[in-house]
Protein backbone atom coordinates (compact mmCIF):
# COMPACT_ATOMS: atom_id res chain seq x y z
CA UNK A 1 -41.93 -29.93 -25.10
CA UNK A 2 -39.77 -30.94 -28.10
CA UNK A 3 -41.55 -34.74 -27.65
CA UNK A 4 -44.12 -36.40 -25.45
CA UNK A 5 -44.76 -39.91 -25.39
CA UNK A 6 -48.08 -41.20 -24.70
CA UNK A 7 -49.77 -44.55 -24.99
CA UNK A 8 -52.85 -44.50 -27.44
CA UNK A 9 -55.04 -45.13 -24.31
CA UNK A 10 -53.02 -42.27 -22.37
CA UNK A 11 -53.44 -39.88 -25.95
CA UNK A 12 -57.43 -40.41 -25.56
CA UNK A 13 -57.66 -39.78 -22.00
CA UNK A 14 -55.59 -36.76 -22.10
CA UNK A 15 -57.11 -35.11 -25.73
CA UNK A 16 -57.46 -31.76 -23.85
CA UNK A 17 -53.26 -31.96 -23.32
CA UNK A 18 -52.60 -33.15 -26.58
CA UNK A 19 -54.59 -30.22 -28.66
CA UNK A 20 -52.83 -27.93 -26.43
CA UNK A 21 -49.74 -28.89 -27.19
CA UNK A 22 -50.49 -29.20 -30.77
CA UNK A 23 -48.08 -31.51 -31.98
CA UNK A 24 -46.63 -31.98 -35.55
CA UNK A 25 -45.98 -35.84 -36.17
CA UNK A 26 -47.47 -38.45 -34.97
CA UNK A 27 -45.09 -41.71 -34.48
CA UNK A 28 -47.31 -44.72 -33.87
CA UNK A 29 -44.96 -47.76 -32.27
CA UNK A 30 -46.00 -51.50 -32.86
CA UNK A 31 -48.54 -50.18 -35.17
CA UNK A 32 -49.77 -53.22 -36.73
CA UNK A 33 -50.88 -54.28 -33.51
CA UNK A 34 -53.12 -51.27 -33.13
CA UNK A 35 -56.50 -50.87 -33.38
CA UNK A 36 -57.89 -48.20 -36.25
CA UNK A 37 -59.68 -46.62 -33.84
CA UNK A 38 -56.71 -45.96 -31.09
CA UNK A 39 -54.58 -44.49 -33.77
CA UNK A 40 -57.32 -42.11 -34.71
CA UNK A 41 -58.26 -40.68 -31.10
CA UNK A 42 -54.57 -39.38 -31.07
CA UNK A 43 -55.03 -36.96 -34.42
CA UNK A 44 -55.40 -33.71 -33.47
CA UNK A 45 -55.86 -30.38 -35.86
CA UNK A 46 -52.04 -30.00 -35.56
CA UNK A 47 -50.84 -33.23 -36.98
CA UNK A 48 -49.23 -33.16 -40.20
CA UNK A 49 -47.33 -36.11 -40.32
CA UNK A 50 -47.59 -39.94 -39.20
CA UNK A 51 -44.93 -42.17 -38.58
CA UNK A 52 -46.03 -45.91 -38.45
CA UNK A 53 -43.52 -48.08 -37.26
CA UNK A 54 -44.49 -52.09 -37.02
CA UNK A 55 -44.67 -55.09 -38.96
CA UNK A 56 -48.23 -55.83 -40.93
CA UNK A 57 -46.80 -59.59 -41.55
CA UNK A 58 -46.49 -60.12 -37.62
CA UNK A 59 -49.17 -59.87 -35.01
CA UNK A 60 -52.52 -58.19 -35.60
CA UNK A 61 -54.80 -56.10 -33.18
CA UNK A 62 -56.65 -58.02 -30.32
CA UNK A 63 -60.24 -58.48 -30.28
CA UNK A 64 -62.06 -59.84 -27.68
CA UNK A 65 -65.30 -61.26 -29.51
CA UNK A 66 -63.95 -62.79 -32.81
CA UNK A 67 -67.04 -62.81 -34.60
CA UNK A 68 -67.37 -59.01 -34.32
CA UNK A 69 -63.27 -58.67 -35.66
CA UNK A 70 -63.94 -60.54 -38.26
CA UNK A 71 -67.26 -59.00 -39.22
CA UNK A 72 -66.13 -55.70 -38.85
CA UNK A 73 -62.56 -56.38 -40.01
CA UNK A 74 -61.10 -55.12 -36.47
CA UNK A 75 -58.77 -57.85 -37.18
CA UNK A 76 -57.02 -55.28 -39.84
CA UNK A 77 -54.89 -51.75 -38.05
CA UNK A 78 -54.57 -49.10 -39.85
CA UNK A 79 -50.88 -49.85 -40.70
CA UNK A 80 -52.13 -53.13 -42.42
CA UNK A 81 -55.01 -51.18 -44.58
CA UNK A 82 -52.65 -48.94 -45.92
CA UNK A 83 -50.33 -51.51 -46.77
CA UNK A 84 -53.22 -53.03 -48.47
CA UNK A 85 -54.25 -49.96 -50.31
CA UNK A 86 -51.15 -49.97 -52.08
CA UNK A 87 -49.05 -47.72 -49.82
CA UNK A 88 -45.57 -49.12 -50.15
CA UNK A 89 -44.44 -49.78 -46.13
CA UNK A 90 -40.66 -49.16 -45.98
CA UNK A 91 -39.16 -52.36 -45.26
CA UNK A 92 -36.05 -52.49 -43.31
CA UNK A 93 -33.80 -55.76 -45.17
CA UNK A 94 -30.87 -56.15 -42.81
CA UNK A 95 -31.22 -58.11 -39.39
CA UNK A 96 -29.14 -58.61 -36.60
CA UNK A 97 -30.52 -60.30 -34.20
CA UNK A 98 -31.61 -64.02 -35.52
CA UNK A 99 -29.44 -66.95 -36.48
CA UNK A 100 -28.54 -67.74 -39.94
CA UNK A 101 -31.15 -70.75 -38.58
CA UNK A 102 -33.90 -68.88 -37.90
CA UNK A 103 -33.43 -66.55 -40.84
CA UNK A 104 -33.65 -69.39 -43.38
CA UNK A 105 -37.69 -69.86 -41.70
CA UNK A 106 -38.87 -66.43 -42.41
CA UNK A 107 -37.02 -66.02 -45.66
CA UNK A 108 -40.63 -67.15 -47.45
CA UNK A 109 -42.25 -64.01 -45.52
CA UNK A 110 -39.20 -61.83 -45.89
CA UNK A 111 -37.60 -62.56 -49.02
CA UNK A 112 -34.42 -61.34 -49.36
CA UNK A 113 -33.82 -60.83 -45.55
CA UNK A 114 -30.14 -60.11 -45.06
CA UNK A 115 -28.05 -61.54 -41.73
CA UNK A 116 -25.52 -59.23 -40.38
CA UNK A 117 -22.87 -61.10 -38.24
């Protein structure tokens, strides 16, 4: 198959499928959200590549038992350590779905946010 979609709990339950089909890229959706540790169980040998598509300045992974995210910095996916480390995220600048409005409230977390009409 050319591409498979899995979710990162599907990827770990099916690792024996995955190495056999030894896939190339890895293209992570909503990864910000994601937990380090569900991005990892879906590298194989094969994968060369990773896409991460999200937004580290919106919603972070869920924890259950805050004390232990916070301790642990579970709080923090993968995406947003990278990010952190200095890897430069490509940020999209042009949106089309907001109000002028509601544009002018994130402008302070994404400045220079265009508005198509």
């Amino acid at each position: 198959a050319a591409v498979v979609g899995l979710t990162t709990t599907g990827c770990a339950i099916h690792q024996d499928l995955v190495r056999q089909l030894k896939p190339l890229v890895l293209i992570v959706e909503e990864a910000a959200e994601i937990l380090e540790s569900q991005v990892l169980c879906c590298f194989t040998k094969s994968v060369k590549q990773i896409i991460m598509i999200g937004d580290h300045k919106q919603l972070q992974p869920s924890v259950e038992t805050l004390r232990l995210s916070l301790r642990c910095h579970l709080h923090l996916s993968l995406f947003e350590r990278l990010v952190n480390c200095g890897l430069p995220p490509f940020v999209l600048n042009v949106q089309r779905r907001m109000t002028l409005a509601l544009n002018a409230l994130v402008e302070p977390i994404y400045p220079g946010l265009q508005s198509c009409p």
